[in-house]
Protein backbone atom coordinates (compact mmCIF):
# COMPACT_ATOMS: atom_id res chain seq x y z
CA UNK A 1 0.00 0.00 0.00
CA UNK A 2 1.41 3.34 -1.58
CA UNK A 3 0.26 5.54 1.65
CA UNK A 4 -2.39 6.16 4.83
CA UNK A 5 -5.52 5.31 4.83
CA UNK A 6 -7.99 7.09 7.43
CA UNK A 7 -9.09 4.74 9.83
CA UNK A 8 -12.74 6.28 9.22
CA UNK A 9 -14.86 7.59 6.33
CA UNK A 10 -17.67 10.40 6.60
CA UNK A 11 -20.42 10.02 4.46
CA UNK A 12 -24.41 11.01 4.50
CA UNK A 13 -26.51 8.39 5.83
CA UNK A 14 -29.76 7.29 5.76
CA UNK A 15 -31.16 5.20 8.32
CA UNK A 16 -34.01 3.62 7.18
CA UNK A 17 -36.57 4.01 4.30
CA UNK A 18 -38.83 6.10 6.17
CA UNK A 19 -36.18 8.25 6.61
CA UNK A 20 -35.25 8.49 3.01
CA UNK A 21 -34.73 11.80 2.18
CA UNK A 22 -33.24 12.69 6.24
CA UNK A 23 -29.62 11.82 5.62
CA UNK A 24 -26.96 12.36 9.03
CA UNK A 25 -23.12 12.81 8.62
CA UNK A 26 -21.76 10.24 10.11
CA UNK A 27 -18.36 8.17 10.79
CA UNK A 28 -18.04 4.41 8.92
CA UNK A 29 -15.34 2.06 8.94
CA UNK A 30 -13.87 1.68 5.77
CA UNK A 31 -13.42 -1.96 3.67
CA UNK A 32 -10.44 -3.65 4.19
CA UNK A 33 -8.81 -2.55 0.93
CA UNK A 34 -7.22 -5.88 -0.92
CA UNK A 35 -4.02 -5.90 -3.40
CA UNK A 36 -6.69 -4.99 -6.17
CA UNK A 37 -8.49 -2.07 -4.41
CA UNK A 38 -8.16 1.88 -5.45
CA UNK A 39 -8.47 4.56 -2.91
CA UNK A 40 -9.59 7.87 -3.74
CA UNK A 41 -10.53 11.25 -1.37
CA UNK A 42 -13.91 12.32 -3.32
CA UNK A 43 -14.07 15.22 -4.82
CA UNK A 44 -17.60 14.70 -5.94
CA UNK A 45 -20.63 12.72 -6.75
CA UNK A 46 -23.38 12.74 -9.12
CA UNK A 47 -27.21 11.42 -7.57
CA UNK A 48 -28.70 8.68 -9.52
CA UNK A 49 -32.16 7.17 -9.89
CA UNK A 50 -30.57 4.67 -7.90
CA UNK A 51 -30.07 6.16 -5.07
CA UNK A 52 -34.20 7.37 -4.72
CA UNK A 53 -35.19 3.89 -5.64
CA UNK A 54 -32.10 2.26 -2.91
CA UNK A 55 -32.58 4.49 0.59
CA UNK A 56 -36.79 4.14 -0.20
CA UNK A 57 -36.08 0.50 -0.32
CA UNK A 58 -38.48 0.03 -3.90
CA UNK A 59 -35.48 -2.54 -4.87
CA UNK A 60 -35.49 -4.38 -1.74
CA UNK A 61 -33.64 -4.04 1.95
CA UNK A 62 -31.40 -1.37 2.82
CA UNK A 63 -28.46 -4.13 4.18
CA UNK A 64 -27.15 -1.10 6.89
CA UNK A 65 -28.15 1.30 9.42
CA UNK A 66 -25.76 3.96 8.16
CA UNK A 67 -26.36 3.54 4.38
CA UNK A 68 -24.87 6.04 2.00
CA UNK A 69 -25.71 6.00 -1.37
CA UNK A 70 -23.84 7.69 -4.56
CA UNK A 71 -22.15 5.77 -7.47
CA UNK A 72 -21.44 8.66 -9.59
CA UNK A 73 -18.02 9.44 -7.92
CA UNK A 74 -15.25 11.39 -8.79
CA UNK A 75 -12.19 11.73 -6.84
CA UNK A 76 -8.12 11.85 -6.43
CA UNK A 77 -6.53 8.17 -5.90
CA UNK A 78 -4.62 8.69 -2.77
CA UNK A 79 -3.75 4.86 -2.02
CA UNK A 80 -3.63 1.71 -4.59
CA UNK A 81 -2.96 -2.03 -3.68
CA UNK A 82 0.12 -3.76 -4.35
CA UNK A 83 -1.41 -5.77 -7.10
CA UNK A 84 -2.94 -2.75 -8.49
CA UNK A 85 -1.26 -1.78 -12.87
CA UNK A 86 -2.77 0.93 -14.38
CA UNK A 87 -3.94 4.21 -11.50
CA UNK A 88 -1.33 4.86 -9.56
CA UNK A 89 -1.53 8.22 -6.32
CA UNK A 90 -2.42 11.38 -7.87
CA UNK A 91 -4.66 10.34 -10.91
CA UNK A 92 -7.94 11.63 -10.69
CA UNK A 93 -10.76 8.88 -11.31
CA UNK A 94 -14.17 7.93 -11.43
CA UNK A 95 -16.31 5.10 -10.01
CA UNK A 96 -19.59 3.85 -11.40
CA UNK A 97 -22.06 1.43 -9.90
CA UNK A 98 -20.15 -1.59 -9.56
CA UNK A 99 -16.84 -1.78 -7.39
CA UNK A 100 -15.95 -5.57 -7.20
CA UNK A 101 -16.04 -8.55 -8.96
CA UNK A 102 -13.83 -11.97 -9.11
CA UNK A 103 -11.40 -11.42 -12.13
CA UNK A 104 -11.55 -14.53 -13.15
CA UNK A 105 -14.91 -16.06 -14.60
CA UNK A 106 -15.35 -16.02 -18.39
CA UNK A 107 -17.42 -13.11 -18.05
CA UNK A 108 -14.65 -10.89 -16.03
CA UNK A 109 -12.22 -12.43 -18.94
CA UNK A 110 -14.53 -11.31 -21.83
CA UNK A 111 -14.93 -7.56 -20.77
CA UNK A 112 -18.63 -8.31 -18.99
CA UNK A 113 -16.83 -7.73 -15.70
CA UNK A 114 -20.11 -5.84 -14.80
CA UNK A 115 -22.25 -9.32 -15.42
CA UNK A 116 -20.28 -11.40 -12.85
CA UNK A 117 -22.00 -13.50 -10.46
CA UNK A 118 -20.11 -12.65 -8.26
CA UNK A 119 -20.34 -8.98 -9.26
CA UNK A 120 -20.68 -5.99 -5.81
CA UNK A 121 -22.53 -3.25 -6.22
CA UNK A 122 -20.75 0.25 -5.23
CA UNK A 123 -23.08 0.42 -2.00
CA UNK A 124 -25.49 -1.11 0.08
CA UNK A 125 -24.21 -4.93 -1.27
CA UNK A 126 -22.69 -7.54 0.68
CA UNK A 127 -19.02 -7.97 -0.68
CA UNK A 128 -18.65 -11.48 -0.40
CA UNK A 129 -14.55 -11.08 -1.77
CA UNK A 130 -14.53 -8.60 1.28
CA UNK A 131 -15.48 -10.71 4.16
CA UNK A 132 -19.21 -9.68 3.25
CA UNK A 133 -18.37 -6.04 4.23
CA UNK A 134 -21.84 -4.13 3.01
CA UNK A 135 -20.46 -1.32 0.78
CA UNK A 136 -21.03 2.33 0.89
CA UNK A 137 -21.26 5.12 -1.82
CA UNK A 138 -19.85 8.15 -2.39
CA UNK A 139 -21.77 11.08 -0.94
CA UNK A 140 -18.90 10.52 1.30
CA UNK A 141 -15.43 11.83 1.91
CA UNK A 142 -13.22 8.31 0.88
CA UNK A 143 -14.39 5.78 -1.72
CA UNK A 144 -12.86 2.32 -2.30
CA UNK A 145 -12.99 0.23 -5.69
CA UNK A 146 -11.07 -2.72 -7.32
CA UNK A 147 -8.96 -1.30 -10.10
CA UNK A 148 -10.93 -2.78 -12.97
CA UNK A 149 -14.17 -0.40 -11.74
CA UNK A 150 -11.82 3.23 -11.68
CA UNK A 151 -11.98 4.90 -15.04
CA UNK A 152 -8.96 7.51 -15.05
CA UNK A 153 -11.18 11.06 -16.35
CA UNK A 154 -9.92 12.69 -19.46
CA UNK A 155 -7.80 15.83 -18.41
CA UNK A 156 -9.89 18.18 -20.54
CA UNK A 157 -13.05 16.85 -19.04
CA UNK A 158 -14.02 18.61 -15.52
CA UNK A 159 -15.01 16.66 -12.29
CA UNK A 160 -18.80 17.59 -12.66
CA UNK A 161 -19.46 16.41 -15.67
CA UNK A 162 -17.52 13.24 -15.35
CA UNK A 163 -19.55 12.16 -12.51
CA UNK A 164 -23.01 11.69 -14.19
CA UNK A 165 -20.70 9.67 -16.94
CA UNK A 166 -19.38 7.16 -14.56
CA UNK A 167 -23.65 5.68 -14.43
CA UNK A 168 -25.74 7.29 -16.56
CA UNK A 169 -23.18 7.99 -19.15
CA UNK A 170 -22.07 4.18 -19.53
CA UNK A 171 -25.37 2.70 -18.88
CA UNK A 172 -26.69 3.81 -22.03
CA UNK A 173 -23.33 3.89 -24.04
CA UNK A 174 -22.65 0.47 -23.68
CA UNK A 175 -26.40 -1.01 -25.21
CA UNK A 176 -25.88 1.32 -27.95
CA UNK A 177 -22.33 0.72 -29.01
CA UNK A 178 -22.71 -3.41 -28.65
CA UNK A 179 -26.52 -2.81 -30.96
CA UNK A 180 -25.43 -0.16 -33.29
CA UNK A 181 -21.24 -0.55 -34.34
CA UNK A 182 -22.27 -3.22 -37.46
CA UNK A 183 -25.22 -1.40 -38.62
CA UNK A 184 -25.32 0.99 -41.41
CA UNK A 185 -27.11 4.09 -41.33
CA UNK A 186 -28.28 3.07 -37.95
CA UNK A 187 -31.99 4.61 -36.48
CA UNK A 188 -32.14 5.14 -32.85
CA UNK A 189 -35.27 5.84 -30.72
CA UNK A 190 -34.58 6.79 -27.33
CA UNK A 191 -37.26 6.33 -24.58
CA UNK A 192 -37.65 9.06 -22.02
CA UNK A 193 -35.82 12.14 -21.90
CA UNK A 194 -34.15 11.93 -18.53
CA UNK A 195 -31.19 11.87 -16.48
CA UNK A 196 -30.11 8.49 -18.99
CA UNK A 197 -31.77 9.91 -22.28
CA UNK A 198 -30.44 13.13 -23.02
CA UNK A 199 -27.27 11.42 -22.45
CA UNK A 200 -28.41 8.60 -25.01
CA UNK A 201 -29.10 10.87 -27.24
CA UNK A 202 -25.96 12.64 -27.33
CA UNK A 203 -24.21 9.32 -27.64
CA UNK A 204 -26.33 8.31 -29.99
CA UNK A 205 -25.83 11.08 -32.23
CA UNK A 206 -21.78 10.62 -31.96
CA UNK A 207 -22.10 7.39 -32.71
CA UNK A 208 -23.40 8.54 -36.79
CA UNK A 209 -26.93 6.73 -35.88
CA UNK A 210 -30.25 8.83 -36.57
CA UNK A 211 -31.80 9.53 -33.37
CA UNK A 212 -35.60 10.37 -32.31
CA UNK A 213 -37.17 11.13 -28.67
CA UNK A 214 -39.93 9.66 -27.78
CA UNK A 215 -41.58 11.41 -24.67
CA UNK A 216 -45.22 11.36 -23.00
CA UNK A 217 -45.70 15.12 -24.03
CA UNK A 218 -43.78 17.85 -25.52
CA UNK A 219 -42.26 19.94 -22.97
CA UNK A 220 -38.79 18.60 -23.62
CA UNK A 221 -38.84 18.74 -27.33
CA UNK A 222 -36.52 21.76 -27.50
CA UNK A 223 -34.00 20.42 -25.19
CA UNK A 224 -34.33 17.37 -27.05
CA UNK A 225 -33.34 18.40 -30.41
CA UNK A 226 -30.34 20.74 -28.81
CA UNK A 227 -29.39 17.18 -27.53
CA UNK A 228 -29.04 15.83 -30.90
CA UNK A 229 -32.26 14.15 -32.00
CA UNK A 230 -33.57 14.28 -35.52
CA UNK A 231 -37.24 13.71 -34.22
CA UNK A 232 -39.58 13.96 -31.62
CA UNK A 233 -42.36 12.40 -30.85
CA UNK A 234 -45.19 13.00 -28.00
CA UNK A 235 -46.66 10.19 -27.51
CA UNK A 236 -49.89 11.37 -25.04
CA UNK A 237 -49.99 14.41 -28.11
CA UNK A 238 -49.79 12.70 -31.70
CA UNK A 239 -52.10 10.48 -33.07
CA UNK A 240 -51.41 7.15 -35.06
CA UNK A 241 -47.59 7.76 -34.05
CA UNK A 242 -47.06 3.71 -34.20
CA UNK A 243 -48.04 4.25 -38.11
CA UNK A 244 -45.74 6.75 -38.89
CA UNK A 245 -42.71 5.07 -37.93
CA UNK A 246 -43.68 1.82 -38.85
CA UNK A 247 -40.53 -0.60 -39.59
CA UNK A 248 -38.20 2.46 -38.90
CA UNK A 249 -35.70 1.85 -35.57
CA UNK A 250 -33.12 -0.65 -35.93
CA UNK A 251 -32.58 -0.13 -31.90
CA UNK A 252 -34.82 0.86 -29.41
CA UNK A 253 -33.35 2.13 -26.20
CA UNK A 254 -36.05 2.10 -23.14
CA UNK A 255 -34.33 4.76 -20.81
CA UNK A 256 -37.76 5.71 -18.64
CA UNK A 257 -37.86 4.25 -15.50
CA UNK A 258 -42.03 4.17 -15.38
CA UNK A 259 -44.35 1.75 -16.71
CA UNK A 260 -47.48 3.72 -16.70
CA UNK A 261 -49.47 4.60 -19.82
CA UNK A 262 -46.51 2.30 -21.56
CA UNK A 263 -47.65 0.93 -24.69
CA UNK A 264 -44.99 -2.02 -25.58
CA UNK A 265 -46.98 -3.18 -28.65
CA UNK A 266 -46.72 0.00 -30.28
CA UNK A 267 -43.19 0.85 -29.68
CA UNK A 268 -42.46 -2.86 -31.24
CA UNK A 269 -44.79 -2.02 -34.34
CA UNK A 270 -42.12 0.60 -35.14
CA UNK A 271 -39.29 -1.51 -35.46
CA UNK A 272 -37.19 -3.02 -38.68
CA UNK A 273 -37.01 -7.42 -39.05
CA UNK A 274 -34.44 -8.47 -36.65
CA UNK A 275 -34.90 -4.88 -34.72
CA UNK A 276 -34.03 -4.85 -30.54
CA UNK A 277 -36.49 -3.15 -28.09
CA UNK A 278 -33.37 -2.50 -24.53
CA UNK A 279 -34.45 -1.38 -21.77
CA UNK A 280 -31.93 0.22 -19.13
CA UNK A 281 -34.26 2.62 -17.43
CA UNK A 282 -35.41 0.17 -13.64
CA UNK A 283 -38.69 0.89 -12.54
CA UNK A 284 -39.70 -0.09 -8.54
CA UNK A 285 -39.67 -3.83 -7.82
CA UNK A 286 -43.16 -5.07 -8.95
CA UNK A 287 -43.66 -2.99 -11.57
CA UNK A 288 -44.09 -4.76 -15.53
CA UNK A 289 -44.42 -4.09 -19.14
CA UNK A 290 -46.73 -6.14 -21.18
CA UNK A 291 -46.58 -7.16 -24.54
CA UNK A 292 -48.82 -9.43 -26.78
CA UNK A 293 -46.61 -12.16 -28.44
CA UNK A 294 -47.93 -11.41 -32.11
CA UNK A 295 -46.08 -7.92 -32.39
CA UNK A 296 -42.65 -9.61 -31.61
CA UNK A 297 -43.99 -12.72 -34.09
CA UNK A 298 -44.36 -9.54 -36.61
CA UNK A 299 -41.05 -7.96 -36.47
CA UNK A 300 -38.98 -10.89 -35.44
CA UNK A 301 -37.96 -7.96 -32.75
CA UNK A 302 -35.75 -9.07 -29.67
CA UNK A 303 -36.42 -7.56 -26.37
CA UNK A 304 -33.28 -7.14 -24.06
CA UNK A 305 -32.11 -4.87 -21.43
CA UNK A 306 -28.13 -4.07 -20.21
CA UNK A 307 -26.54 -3.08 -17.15
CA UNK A 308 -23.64 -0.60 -17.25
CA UNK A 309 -20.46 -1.20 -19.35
CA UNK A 310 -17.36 -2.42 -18.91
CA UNK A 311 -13.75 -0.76 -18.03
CA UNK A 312 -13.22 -0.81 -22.19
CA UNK A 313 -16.20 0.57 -22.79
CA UNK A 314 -16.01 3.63 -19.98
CA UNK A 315 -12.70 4.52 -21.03
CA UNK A 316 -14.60 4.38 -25.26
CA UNK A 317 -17.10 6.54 -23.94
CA UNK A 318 -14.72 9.08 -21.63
CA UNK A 319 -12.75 9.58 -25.08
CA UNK A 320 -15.77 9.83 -27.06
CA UNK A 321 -17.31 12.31 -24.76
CA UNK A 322 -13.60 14.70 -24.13
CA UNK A 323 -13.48 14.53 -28.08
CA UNK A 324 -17.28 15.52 -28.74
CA UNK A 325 -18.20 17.60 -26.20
CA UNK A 326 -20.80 15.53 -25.12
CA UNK A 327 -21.98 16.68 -21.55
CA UNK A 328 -24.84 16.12 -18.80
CA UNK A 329 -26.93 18.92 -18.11
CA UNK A 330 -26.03 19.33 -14.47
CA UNK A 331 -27.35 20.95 -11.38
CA UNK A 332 -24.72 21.42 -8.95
CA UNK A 333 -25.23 21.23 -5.30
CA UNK A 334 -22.93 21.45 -1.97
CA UNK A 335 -22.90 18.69 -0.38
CA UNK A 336 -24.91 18.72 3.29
CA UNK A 337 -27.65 17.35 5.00
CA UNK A 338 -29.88 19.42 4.10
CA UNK A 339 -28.87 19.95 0.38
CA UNK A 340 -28.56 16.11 0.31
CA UNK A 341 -32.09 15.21 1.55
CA UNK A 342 -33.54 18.28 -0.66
CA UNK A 343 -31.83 16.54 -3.62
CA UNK A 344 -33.19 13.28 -3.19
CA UNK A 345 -36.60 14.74 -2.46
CA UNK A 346 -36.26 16.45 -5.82
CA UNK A 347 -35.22 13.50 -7.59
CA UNK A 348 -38.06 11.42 -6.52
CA UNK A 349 -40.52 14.30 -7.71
CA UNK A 350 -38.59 14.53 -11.18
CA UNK A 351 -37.72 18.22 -10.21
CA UNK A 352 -34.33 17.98 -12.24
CA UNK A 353 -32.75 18.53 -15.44
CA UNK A 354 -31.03 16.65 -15.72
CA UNK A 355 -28.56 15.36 -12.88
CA UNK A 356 -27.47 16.64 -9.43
CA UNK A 357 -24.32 16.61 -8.88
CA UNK A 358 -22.75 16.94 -5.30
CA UNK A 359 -19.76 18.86 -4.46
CA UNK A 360 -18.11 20.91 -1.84
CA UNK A 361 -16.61 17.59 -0.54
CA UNK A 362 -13.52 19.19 1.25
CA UNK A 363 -15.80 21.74 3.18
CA UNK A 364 -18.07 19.34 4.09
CA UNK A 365 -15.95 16.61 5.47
CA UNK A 366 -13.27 18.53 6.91
């Protein structure tokens, strides 16, 4: 180990889901940081979907008393493990949702590192390959990641905007880049026009494919189209819409994390032969889409979904991003309890365009 480690962490906690949006600074002891691990002092940290749907428990248990959330983290790597090859103390980093897995399956081996069973999510999951420790996030002053989660950030490319990248950015880069690379002339529709679509867009757009929006009404249609897309279409507003576009996306990319008033058959009607319908936006446990089997029968369309990316594909997308300007729209707020549980609050109403983004990280954990 390349230097000291503090003994404790501060981070914003929540203590249970009816406390959700009441987060307390508080002490934590940190991991016990392996021959693999990354430590970085945080310099700041976008607020994800995630984080709403984790401390409200809509995904299932909160596994801690002292949960923090945040897996949009940006930071300065102040320790690295002996083992550790490519970060060494001083590079400036980010970490996305995932912070451990084995290294050695044939998924780890095949660049699906974020697929493996044995796979630990940045907080609130039990790290079995850290003597079950129960991981925390980074709305905290100290984060700690195996190397193959840290994605060094471009030096053109500011802390702020590389947060949002480290989740949102690579959640919906990696479904388009693995559904898109071998097509030509590719037509993208993107689904919701959200913290993950107006990023998908963006990407989209970079990536040479023809992009539409496809939102419930038409509020965001300027934004939208400053984001890159071609078309837009308002659903709850245009009539017929499924017969306009018939047999026109090649990809499909479900970014809204809502079910209601969603009408699967139509989307599917709009598709090419062999066309893909992915989903990457999560609604709350329980929640479904339903489809009638004819419409896939019609299209020969294949419904997926996709979680994250990989370290290939975050460093793809950090280039892609420093060389195209692509950028979240951002809100930025310093880090507190107060600012934090306001934030979260916000989030769950949809009061943001398009990400929060917490910083002030030295004031507040000094």
């Amino acid at each position: 180990m390349s230097a000291s480690i503090p003994s404790t962490f501060k981070g914003f906690a929540v203590s249970s889901a009816d406390k959700w949006n009441q987060p307390k600074l508080v002490s934590f002891e940190p991991k016990k940081v392996s021959p693999k691990d990354v430590v970085i002092k945080n310099i700041c940290c976008g607020l994800c979907g995630t984080d709403v749907h984790t401390v409200r428990e809509s995904w299932g248990p909160l596994n801690r008393k002292d949960a923090v959330v945040g897996h949009e983290i940006i930071g300065n790597v102040i320790a690295v493990g002996d083992e550790v090859k490519s970060i060494k103390v001083g590079d400036r980093i980010g970490i996305g949702a995932a912070s451990n897995a084995c290294g050695e399956c044939s998924r780890c081996q095949s660049n699906n590192e974020q697929y493996c069973t044995q796979g630990v999510g940045t907080y609130n999951a039990v790290d079995t390959l850290a003597d079950n420790y129960v991981t925390q996030g980074g709305y905290s002053s100290h984060s700690i990641a195996n190397e193959k989660f840290c994605f060094p950030i471009p030096e053109n490319m500011s802390s702020v905007v590389a947060a949002p990248l480290m989740c949102a950015g690579l959640t919906v880069y990696s479904p388009l880049v693995r559904n898109i690379s071998n097509i030509e002339k590719p037509v993208v529709a993107i689904i919701g026009i959200g913290g993950l679509g107006h990023l998908a867009l963006q990407f989209a757009k970079a990536l040479g494919a023809e992009v539409y929006a496809f939102s419930r009404g038409s509020s965001k249609k300027k934004e939208a189209l400053s984001f890159g897309a071609d078309g837009f279409i308002a659903t709850q507003e245009e009539e017929d819409w499924e017969k306009k576009y018939h047999n026109k996306f090649h990809l499909i990319l479900n970014c809204a994390s809502g079910v209601d008033d969603f009408s699967l058959d139509k989307y599917l009607l709009t598709m090419v032969v062999d066309g893909r319908f992915v989903s990457v936006g999560l609604p709350p446990a329980g929640d479904t889409l339903s489809v009638h089997p004819f419409t896939f029968v019609r299209n020969a369309t294949s419904f997926g979904a996709s979680l994250l990316g990989s370290k290939v594909e975050a460093e793809e997308m950090l280039k892609l991003a420093a060389e195209k300007g692509i950028a979240p729209m951002i809100e930025e707020v310093p880090i507190n309890e107060k600012s934090c549980g306001e934030a979260l609050t916000r989030c769950e109403e949809g009061d943001v365009r398009y990400r929060f983004v917490f910083t002030n990280f030295d004031e507040a954990f000094a």
